[in-house]
PDB file of N, CA and C in Angstrom:
ATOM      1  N   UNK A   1     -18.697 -23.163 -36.582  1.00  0.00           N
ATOM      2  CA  UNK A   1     -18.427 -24.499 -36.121  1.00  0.00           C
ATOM      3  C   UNK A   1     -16.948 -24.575 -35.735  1.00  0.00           C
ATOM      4  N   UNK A   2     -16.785 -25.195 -34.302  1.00  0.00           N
ATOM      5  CA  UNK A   2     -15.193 -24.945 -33.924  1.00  0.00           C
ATOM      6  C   UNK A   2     -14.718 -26.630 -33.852  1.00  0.00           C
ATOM      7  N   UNK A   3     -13.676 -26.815 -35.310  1.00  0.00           N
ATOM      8  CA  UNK A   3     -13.750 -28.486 -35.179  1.00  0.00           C
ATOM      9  C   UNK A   3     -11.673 -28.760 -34.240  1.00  0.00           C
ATOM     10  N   UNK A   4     -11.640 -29.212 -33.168  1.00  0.00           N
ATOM     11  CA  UNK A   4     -10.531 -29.554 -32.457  1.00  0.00           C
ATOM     12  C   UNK A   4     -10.169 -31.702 -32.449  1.00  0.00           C
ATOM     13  N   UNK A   5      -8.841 -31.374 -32.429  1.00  0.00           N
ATOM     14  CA  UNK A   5      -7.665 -32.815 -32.814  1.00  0.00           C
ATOM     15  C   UNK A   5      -7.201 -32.697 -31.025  1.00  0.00           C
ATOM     16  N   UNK A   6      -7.505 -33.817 -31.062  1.00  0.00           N
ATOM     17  CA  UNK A   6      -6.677 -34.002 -29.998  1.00  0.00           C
ATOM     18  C   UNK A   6      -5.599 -35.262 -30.083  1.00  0.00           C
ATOM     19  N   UNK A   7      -4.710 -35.332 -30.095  1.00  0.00           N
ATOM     20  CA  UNK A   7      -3.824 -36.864 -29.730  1.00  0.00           C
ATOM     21  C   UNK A   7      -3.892 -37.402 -28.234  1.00  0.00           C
ATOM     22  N   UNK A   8      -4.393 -37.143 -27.337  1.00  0.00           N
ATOM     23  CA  UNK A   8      -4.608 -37.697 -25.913  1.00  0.00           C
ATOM     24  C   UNK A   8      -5.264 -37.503 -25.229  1.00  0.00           C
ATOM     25  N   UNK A   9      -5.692 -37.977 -24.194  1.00  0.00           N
ATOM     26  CA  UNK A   9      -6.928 -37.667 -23.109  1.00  0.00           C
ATOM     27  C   UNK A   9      -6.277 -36.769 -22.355  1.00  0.00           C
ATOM     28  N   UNK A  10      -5.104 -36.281 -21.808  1.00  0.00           N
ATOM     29  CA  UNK A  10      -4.783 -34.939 -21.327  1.00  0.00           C
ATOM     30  C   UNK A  10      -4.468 -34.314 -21.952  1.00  0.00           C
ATOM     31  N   UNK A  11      -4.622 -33.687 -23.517  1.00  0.00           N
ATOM     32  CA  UNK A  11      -5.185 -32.703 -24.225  1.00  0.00           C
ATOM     33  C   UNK A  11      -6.506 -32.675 -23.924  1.00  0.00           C
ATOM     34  N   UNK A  12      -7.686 -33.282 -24.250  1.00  0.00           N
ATOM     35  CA  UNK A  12      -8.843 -33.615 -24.294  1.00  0.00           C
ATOM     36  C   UNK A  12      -9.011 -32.918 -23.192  1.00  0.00           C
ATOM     37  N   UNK A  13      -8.946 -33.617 -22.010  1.00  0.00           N
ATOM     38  CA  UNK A  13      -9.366 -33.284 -20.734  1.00  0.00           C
ATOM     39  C   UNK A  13      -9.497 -31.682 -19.877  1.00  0.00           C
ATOM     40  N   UNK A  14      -7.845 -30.870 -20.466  1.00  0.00           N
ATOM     41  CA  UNK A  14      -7.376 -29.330 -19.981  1.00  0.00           C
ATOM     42  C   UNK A  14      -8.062 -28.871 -21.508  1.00  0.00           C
ATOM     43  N   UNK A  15      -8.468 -29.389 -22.423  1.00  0.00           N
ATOM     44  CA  UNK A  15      -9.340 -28.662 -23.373  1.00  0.00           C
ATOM     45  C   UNK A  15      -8.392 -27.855 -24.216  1.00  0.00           C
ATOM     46  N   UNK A  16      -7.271 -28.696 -24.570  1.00  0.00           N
ATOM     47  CA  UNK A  16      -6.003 -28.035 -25.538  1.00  0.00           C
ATOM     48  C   UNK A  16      -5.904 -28.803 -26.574  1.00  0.00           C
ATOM     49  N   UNK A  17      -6.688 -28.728 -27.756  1.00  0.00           N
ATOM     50  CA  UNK A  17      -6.452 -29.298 -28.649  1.00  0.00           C
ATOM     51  C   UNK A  17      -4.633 -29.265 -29.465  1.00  0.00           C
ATOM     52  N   UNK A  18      -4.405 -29.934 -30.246  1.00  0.00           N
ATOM     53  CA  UNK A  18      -3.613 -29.667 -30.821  1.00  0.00           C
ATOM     54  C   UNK A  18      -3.308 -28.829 -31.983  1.00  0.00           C
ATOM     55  N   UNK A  19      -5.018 -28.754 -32.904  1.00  0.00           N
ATOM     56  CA  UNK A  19      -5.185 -28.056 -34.057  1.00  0.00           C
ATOM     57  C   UNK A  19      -6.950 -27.800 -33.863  1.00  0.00           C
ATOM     58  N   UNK A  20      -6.874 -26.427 -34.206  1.00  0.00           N
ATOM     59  CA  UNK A  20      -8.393 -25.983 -34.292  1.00  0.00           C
ATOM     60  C   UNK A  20      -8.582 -25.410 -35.754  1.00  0.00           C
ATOM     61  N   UNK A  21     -10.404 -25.659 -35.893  1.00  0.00           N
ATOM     62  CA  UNK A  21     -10.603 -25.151 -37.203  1.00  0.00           C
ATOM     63  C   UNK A  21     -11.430 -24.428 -37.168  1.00  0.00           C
ATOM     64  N   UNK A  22     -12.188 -23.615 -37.315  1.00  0.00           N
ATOM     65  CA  UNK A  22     -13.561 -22.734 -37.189  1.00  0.00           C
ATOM     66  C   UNK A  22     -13.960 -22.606 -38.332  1.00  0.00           C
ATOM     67  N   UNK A  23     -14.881 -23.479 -38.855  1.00  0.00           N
ATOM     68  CA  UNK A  23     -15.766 -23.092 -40.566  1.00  0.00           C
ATOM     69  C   UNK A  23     -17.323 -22.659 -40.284  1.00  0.00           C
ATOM     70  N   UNK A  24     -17.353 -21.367 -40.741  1.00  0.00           N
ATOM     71  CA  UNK A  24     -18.570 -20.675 -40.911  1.00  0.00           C
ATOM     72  C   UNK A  24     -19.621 -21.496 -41.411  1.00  0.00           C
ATOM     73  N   UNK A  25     -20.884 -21.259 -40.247  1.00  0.00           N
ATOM     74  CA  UNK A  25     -21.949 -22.143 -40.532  1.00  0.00           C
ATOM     75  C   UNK A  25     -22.701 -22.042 -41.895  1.00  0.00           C
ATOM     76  N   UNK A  26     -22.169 -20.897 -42.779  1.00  0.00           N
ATOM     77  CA  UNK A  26     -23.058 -20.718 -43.944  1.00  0.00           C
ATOM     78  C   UNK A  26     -22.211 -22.093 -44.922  1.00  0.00           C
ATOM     79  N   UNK A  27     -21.415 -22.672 -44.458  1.00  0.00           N
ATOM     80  CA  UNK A  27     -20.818 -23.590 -45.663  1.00  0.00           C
ATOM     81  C   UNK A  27     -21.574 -25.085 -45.472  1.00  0.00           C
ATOM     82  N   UNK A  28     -22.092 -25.240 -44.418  1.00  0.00           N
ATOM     83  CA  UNK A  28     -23.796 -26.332 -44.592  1.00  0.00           C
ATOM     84  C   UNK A  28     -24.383 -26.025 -45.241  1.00  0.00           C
ATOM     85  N   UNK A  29     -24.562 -27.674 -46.259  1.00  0.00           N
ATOM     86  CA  UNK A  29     -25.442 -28.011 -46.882  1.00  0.00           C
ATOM     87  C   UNK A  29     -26.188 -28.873 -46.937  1.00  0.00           C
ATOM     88  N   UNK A  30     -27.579 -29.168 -46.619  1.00  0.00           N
ATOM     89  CA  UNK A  30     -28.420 -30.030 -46.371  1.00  0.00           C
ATOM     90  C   UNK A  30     -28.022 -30.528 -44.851  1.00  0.00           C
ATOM     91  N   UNK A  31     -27.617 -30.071 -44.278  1.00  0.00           N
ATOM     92  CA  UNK A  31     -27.863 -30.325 -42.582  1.00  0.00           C
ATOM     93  C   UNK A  31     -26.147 -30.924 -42.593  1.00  0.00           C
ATOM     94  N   UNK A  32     -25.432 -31.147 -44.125  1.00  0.00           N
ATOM     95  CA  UNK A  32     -24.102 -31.565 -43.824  1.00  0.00           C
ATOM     96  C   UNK A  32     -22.796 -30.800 -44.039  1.00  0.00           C
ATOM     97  N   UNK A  33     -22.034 -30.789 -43.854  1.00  0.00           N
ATOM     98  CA  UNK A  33     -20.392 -30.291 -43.754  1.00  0.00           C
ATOM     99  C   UNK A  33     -19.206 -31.454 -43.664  1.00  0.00           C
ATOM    100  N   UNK A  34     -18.555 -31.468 -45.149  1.00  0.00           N
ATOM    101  CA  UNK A  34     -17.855 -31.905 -45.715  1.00  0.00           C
ATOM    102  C   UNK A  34     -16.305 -30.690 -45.492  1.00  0.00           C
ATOM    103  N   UNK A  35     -15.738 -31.484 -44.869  1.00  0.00           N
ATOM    104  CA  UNK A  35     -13.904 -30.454 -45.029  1.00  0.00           C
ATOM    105  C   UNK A  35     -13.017 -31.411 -44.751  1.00  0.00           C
ATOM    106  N   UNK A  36     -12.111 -30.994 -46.251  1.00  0.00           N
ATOM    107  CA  UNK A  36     -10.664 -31.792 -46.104  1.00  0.00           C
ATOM    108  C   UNK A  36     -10.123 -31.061 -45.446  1.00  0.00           C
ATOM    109  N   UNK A  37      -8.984 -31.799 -44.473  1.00  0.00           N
ATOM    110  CA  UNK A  37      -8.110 -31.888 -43.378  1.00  0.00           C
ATOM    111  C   UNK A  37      -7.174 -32.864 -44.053  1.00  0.00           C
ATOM    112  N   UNK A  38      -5.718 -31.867 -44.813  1.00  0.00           N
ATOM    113  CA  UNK A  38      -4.542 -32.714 -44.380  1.00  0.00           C
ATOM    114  C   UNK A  38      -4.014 -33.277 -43.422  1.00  0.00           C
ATOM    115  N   UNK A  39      -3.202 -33.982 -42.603  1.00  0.00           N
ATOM    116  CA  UNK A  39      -2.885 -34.083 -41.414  1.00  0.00           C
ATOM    117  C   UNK A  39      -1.797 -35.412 -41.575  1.00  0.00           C
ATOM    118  N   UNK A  40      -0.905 -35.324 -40.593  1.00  0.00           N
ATOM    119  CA  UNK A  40      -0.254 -36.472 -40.515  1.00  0.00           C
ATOM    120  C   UNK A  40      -0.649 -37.537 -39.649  1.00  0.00           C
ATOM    121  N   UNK A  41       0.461 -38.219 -40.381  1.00  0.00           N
ATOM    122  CA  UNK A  41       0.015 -39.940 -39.635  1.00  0.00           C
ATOM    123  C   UNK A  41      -0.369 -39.915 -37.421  1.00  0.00           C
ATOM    124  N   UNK A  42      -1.287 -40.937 -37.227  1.00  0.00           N
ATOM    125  CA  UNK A  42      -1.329 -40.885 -35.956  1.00  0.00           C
ATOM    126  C   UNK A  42      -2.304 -41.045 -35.332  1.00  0.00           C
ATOM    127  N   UNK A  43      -3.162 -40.872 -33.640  1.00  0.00           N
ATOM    128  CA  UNK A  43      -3.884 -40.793 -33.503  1.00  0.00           C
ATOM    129  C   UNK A  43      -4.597 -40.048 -33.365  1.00  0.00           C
ATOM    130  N   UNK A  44      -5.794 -39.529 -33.752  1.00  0.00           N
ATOM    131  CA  UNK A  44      -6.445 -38.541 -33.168  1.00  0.00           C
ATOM    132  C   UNK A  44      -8.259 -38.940 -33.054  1.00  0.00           C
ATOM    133  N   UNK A  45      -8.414 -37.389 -32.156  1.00  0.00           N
ATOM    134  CA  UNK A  45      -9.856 -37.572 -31.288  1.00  0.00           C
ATOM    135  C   UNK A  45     -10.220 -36.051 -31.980  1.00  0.00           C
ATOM    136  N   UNK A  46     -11.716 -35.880 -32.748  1.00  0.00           N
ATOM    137  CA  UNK A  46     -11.949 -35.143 -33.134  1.00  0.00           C
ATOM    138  C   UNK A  46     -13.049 -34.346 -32.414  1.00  0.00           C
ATOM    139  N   UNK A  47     -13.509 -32.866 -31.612  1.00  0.00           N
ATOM    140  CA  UNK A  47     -14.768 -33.099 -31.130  1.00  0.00           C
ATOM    141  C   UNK A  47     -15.371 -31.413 -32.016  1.00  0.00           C
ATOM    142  N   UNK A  48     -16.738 -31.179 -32.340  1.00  0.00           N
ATOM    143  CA  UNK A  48     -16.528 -30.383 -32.719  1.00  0.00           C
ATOM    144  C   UNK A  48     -18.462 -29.989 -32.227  1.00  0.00           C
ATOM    145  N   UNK A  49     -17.936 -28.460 -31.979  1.00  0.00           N
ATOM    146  CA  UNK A  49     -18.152 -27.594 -31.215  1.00  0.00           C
ATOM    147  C   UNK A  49     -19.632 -26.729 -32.102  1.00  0.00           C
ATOM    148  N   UNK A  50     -20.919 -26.574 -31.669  1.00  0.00           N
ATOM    149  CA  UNK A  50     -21.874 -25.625 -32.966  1.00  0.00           C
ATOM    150  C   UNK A  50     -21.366 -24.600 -31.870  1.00  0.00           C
ATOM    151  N   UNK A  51     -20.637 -23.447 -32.457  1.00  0.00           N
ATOM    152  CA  UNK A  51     -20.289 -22.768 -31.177  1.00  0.00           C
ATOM    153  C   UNK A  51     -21.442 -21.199 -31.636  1.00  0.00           C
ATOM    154  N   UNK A  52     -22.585 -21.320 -31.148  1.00  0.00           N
ATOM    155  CA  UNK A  52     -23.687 -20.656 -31.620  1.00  0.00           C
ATOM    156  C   UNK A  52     -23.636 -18.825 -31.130  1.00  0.00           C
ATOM    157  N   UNK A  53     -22.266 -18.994 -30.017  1.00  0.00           N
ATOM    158  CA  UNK A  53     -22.249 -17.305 -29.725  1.00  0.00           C
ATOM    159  C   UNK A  53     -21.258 -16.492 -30.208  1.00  0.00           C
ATOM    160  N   UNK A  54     -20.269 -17.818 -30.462  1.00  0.00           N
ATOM    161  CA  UNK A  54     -19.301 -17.384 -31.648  1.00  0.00           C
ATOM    162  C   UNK A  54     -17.848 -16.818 -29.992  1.00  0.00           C
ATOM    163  N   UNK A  55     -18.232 -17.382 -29.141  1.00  0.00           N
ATOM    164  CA  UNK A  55     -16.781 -17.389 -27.409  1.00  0.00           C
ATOM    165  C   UNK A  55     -16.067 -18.488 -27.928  1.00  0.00           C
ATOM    166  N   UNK A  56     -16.003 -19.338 -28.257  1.00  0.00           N
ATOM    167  CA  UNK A  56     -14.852 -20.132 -29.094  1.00  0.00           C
ATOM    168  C   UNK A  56     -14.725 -21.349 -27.920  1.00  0.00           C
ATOM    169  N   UNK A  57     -16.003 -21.088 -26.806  1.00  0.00           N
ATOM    170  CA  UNK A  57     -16.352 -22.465 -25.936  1.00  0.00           C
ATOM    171  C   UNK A  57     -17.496 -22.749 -25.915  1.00  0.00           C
ATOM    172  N   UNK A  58     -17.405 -24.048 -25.090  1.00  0.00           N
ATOM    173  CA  UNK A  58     -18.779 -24.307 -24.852  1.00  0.00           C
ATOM    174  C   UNK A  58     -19.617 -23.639 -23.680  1.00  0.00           C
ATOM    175  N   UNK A  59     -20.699 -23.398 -23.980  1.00  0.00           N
ATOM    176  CA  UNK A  59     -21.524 -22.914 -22.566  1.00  0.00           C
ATOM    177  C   UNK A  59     -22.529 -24.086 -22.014  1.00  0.00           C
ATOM    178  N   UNK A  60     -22.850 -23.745 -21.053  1.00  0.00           N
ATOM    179  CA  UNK A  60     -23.478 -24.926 -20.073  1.00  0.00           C
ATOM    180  C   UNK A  60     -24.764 -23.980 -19.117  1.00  0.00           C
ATOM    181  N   UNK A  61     -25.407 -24.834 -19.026  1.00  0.00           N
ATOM    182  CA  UNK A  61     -26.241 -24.289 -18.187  1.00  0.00           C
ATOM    183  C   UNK A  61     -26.917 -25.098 -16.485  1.00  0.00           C
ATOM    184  N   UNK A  62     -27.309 -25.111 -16.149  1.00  0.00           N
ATOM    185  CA  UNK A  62     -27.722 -25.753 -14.470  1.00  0.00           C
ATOM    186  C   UNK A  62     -26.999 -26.966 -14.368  1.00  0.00           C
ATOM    187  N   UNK A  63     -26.794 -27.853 -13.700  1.00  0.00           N
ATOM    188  CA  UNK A  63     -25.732 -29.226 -13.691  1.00  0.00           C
ATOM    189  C   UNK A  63     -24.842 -29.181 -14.828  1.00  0.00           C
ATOM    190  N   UNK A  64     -24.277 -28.334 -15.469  1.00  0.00           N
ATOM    191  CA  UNK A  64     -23.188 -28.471 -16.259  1.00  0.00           C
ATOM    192  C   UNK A  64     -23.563 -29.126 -17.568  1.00  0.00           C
ATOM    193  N   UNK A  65     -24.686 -28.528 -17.983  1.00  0.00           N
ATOM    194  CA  UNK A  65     -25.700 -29.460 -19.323  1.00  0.00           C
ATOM    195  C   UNK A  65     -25.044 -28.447 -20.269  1.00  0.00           C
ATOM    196  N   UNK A  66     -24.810 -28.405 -21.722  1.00  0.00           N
ATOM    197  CA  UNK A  66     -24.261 -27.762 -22.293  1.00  0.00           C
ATOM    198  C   UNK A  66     -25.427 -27.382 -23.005  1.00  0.00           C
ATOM    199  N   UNK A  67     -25.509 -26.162 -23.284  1.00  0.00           N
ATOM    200  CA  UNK A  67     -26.099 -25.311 -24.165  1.00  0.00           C
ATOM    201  C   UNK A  67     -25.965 -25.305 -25.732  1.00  0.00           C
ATOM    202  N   UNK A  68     -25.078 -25.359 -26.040  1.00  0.00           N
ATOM    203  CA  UNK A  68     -24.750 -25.688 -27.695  1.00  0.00           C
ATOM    204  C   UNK A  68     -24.442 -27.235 -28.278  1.00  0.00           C
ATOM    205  N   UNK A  69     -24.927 -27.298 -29.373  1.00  0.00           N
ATOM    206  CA  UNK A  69     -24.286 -28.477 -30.043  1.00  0.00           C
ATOM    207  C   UNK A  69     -22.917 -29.092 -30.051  1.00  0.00           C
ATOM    208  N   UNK A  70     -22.987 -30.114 -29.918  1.00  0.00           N
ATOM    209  CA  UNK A  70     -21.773 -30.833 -29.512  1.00  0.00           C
ATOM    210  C   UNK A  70     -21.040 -32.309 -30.355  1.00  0.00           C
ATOM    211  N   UNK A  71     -20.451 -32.861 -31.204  1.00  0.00           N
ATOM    212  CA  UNK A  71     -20.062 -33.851 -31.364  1.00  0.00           C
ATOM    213  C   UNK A  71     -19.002 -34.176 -31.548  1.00  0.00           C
ATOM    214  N   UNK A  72     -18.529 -35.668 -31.471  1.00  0.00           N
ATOM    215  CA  UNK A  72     -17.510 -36.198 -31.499  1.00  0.00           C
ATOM    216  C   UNK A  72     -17.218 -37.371 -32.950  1.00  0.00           C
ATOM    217  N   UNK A  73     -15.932 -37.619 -33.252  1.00  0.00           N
ATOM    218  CA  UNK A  73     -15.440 -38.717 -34.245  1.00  0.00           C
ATOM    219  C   UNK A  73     -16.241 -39.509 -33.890  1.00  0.00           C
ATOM    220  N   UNK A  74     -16.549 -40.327 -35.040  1.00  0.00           N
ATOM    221  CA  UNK A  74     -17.468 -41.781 -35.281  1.00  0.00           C
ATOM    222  C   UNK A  74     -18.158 -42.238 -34.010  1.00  0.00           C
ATOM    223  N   UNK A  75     -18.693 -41.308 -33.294  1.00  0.00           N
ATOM    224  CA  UNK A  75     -18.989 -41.350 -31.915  1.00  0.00           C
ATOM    225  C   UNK A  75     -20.403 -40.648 -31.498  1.00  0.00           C
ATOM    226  N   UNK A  76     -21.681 -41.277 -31.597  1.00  0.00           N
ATOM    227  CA  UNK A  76     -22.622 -40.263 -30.690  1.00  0.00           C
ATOM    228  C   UNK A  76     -22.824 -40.632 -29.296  1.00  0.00           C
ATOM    229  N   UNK A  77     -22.431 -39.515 -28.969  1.00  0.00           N
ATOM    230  CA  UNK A  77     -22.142 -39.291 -27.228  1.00  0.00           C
ATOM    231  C   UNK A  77     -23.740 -39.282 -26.570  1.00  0.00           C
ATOM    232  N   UNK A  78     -24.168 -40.149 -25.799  1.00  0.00           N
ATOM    233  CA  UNK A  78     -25.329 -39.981 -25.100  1.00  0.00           C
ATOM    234  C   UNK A  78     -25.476 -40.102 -23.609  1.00  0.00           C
ATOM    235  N   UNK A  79     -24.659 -40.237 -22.944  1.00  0.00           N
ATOM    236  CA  UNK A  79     -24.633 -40.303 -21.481  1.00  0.00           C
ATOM    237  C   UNK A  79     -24.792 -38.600 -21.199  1.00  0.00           C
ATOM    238  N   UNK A  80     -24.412 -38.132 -20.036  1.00  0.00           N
ATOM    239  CA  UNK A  80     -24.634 -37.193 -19.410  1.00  0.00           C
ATOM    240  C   UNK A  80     -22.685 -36.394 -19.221  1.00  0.00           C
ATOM    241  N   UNK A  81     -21.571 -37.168 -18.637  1.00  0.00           N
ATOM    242  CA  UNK A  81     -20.463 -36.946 -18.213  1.00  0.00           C
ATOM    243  C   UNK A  81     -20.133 -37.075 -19.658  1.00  0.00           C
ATOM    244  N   UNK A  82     -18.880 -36.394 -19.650  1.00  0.00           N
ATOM    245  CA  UNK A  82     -17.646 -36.430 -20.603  1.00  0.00           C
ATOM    246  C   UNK A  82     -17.525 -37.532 -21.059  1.00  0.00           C
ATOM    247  N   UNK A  83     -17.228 -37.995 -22.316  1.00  0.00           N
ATOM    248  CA  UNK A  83     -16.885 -39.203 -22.784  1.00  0.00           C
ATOM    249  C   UNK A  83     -15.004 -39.215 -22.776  1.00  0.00           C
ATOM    250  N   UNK A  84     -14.816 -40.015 -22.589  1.00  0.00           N
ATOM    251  CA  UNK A  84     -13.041 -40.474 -22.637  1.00  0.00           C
ATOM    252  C   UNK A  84     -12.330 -40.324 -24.148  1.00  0.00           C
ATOM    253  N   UNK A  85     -11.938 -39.964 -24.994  1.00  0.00           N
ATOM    254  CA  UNK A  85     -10.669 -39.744 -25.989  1.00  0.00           C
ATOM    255  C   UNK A  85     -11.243 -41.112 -26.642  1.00  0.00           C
ATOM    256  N   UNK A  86     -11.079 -42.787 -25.500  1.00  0.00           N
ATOM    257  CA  UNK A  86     -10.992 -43.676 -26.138  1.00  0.00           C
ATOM    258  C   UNK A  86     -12.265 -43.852 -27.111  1.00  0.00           C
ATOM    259  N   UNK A  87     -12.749 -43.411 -26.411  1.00  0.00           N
ATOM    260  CA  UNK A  87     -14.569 -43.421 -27.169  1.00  0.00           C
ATOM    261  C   UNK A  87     -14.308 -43.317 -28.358  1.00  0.00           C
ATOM    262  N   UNK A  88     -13.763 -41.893 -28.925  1.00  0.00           N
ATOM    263  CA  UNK A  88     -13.703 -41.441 -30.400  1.00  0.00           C
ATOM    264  C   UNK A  88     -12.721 -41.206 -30.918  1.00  0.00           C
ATOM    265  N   UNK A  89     -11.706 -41.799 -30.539  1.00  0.00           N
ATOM    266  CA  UNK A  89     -10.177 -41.700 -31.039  1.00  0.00           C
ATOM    267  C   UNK A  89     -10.144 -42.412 -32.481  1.00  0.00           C
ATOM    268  N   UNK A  90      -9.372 -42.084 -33.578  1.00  0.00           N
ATOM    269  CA  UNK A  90      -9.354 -43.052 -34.748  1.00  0.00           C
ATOM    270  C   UNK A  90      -7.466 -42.875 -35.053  1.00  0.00           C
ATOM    271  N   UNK A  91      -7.337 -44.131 -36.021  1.00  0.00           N
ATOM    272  CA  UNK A  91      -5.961 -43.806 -36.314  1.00  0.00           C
ATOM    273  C   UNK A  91      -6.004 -43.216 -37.394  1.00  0.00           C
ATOM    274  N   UNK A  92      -4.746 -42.614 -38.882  1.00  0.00           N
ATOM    275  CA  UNK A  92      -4.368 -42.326 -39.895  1.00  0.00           C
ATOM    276  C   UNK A  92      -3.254 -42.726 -40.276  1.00  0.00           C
ATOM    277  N   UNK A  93      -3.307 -43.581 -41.284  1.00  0.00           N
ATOM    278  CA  UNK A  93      -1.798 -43.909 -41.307  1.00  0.00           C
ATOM    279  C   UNK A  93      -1.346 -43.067 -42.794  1.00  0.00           C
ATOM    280  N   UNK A  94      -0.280 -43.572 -43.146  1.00  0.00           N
ATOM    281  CA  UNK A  94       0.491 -42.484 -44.236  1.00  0.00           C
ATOM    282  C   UNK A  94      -0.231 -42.571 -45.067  1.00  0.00           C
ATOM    283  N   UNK A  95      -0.413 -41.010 -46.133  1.00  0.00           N
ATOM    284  CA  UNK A  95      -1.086 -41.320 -47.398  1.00  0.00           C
ATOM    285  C   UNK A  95      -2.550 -41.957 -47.564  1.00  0.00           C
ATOM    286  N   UNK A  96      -3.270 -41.822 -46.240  1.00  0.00           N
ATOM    287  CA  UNK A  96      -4.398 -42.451 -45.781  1.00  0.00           C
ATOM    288  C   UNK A  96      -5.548 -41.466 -46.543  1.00  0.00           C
ATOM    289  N   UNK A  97      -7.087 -41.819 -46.553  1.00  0.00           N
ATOM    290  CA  UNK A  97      -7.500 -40.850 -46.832  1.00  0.00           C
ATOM    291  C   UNK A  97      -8.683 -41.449 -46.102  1.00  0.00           C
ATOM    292  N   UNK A  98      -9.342 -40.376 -44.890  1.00  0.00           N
ATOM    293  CA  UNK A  98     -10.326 -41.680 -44.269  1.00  0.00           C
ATOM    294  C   UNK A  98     -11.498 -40.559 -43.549  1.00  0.00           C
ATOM    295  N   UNK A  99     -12.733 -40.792 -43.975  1.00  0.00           N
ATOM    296  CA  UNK A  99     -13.787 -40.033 -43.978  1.00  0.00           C
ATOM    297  C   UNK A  99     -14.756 -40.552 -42.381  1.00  0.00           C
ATOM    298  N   UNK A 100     -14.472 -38.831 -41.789  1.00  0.00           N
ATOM    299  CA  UNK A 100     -14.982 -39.314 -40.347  1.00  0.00           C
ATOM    300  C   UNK A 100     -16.513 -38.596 -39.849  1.00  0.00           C
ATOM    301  N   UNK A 101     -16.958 -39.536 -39.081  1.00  0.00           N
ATOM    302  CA  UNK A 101     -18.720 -39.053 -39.246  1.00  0.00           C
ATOM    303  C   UNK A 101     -18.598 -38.225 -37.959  1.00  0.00           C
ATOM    304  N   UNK A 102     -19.379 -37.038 -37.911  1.00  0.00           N
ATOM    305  CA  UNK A 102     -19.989 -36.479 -36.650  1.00  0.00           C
ATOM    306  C   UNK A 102     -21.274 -36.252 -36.873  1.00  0.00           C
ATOM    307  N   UNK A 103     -21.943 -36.792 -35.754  1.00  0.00           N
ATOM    308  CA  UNK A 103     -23.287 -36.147 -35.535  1.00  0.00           C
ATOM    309  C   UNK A 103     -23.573 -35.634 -33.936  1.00  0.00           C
ATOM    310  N   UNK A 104     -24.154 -34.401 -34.425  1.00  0.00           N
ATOM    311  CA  UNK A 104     -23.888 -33.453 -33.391  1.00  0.00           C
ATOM    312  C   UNK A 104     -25.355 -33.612 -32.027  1.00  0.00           C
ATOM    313  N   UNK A 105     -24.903 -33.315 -30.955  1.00  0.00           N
ATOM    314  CA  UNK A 105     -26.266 -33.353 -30.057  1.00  0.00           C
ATOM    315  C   UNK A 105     -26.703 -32.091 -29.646  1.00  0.00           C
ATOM    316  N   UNK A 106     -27.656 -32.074 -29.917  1.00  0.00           N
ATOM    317  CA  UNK A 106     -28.503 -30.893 -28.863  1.00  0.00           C
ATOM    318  C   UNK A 106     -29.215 -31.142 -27.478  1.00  0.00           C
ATOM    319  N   UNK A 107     -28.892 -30.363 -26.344  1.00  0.00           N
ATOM    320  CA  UNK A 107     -29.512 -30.869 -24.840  1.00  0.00           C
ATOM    321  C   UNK A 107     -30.502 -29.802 -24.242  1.00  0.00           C
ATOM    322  N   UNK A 108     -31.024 -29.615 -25.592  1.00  0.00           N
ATOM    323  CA  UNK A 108     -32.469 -28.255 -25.040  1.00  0.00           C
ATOM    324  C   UNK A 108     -33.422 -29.178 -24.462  1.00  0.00           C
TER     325      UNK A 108
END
């Protein structure tokens, strides 16, 4: 699982997160994955990746449909195009401690 921070929609967009994480799918349990993330104060956009071939991207197949699992911060993405940063952006403020949901899509 490849989980990426973004602070802006042109990170987001050129696909440069600011911080990446990759946690091995054997650490699901019951369909969930729980990981603390220190981090400082600010905004961020979380999207995270079932990266099932283990290329450290996403793959796509005919109209640019993605092949692997996909989700975003407190956000299920259901349109077809890219969703915008604003969609799933959250704040953190100091000393915060704040528990963020993903649920992931599949487009088989």
């Amino acid at each position: 699982m490849c989980i990426a921070f973004f602070e802006n929609q042109k990170q987001f967009s050129a696909e440069k997160p600011v911080h990446t994480l990759h946690i091995p799918k054997n650490t699901i349990v019951n369909g969930s994955l729980t990981v603390k993330i220190p981090y400082k104060r600010g905004n961020y956009g979380i999207s995270v990746l079932d990266d099932e071939n283990g290329n450290g991207k996403m793959n796509y197949k005919l109209l640019s449909i993605p092949t692997e699992g996909f989700g975003f911060s407190n956000y299920y993405h259901k349109g077809i195009l890219k969703p915008t940063i604003q969609d799933f952006k959250f704040q953190i403020d100091e000393n915060e401690t704040k528990e963020i949901y993903v649920k992931l899509r599949y487009m088989d």
